[in-house]
C-alpha atoms as a PDB file:
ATOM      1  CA  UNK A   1      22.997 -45.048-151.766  1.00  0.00           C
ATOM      2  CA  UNK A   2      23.965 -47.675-154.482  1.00  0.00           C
ATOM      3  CA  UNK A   3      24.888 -46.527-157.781  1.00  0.00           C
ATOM      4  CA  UNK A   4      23.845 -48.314-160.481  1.00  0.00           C
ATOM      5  CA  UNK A   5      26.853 -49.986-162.082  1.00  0.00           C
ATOM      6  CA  UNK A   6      25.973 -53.250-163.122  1.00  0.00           C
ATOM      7  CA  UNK A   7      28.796 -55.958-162.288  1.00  0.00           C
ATOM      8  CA  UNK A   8      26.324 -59.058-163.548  1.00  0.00           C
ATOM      9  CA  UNK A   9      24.009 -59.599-165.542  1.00  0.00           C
ATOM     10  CA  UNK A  10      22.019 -62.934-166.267  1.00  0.00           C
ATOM     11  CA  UNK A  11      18.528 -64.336-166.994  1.00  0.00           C
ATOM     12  CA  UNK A  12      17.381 -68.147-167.127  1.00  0.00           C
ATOM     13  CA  UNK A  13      16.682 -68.308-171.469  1.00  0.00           C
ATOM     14  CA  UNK A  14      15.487 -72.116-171.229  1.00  0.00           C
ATOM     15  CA  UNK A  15      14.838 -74.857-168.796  1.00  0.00           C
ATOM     16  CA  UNK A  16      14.507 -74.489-165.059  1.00  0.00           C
ATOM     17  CA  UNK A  17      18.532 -74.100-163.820  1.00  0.00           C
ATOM     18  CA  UNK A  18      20.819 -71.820-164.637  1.00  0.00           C
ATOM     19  CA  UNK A  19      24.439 -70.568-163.636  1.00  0.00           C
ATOM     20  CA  UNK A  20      26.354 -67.501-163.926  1.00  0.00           C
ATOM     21  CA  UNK A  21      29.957 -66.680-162.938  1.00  0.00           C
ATOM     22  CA  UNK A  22      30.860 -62.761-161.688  1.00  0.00           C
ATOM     23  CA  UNK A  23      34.227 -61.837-159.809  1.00  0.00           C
ATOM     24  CA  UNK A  24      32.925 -59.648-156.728  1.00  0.00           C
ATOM     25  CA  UNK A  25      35.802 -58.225-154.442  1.00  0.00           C
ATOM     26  CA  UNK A  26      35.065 -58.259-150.575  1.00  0.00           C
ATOM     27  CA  UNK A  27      34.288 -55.265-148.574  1.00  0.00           C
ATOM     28  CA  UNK A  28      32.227 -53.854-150.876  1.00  0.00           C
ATOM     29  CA  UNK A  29      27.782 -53.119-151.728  1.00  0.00           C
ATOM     30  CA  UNK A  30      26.152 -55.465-154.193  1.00  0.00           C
ATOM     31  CA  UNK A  31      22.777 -55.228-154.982  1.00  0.00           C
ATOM     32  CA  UNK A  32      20.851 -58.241-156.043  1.00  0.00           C
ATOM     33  CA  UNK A  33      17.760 -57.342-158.306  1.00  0.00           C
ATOM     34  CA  UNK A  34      15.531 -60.304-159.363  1.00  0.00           C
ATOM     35  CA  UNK A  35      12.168 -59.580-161.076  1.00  0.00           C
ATOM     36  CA  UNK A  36       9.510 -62.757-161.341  1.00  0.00           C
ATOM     37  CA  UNK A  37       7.785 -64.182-164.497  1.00  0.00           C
ATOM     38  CA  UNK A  38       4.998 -66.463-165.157  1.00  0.00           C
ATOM     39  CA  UNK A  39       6.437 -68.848-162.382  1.00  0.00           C
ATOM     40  CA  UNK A  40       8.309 -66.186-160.199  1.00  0.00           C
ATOM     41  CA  UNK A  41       6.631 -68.277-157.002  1.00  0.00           C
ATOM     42  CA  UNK A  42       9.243 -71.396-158.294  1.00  0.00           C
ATOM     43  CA  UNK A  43      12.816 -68.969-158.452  1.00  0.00           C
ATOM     44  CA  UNK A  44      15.170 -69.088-156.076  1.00  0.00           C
ATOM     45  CA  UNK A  45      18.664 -67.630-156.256  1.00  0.00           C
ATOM     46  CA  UNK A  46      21.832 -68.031-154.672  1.00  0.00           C
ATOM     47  CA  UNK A  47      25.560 -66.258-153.963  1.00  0.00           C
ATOM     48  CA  UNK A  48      28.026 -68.836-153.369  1.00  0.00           C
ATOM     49  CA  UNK A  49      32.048 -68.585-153.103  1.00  0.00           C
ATOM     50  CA  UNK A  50      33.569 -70.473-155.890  1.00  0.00           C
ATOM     51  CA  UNK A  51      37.600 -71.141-155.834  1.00  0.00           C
ATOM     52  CA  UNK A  52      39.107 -70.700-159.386  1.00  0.00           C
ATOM     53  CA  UNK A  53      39.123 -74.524-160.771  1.00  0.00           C
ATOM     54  CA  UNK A  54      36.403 -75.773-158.552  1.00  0.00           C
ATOM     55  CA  UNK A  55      33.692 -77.797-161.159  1.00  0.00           C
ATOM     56  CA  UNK A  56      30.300 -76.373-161.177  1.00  0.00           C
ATOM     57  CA  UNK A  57      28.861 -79.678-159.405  1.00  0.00           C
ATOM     58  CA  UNK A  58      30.947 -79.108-156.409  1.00  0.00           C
ATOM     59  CA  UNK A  59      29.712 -75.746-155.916  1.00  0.00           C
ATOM     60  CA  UNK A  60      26.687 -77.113-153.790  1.00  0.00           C
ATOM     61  CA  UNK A  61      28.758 -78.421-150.896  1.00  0.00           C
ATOM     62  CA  UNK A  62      29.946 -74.521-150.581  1.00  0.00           C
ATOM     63  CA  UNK A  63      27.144 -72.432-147.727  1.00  0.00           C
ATOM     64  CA  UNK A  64      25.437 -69.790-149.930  1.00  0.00           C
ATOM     65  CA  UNK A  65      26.606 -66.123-149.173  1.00  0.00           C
ATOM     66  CA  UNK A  66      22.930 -65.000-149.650  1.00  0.00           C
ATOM     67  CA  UNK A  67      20.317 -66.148-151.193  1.00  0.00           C
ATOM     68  CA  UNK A  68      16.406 -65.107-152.024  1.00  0.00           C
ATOM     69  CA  UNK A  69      13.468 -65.588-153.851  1.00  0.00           C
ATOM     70  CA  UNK A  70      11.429 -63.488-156.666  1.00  0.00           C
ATOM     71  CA  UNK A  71      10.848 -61.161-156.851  1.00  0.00           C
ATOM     72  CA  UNK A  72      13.593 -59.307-154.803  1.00  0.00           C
ATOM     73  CA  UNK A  73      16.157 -56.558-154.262  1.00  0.00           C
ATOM     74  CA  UNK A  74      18.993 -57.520-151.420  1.00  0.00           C
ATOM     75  CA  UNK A  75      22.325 -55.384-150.414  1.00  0.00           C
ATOM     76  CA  UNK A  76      24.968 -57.848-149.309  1.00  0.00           C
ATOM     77  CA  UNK A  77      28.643 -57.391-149.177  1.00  0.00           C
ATOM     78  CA  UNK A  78      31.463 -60.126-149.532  1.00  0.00           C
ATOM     79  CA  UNK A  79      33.376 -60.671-146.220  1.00  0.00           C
ATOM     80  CA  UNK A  80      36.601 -60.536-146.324  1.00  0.00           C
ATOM     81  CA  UNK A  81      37.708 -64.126-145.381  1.00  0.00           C
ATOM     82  CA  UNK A  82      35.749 -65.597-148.781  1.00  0.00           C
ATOM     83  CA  UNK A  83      39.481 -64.196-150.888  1.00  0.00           C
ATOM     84  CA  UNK A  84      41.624 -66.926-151.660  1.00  0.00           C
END
């Protein structure tokens, strides 16, 4: 059972894309929680591995980790060969 600690979180204030930065270690349960809104059949989310230094554009040539839709509520863990 997953405790609820809260490492992250984010919402989308304005505008239709958004980005948010959270150090999670490897080898461990996350829980992703994403509730809808008046367009929750447009959201998308994503999990991707992002070196230190690596600009924010360049993050989209990195495979997503996970990834889901609204609403939604997904365990994951970080493998270990995402560390740097």
């Amino acid at each position: 059972e997953l405790t609820p600690n809260p490492v992250f979180v984010s919402g989308l204030e304005l505008g239709k894309i958004g980005y948010g930065y959270a150090c999670l270690r490897p080898n461990r349960c996350y829980q992703a929680s994403l509730s809808g809104g008046l367009w929750s059949d447009e959201i998308s989310w994503e999990i991707r591995y992002a070196p230190l230094g690596m600009a924010a554009n360049s993050l989209g040539q990195l495979p997503p980790i996970v990834d889901g839709s609204a609403p939604s509520n997904c365990t994951f863990s970080i493998p270990e060969d995402y560390t740097d």
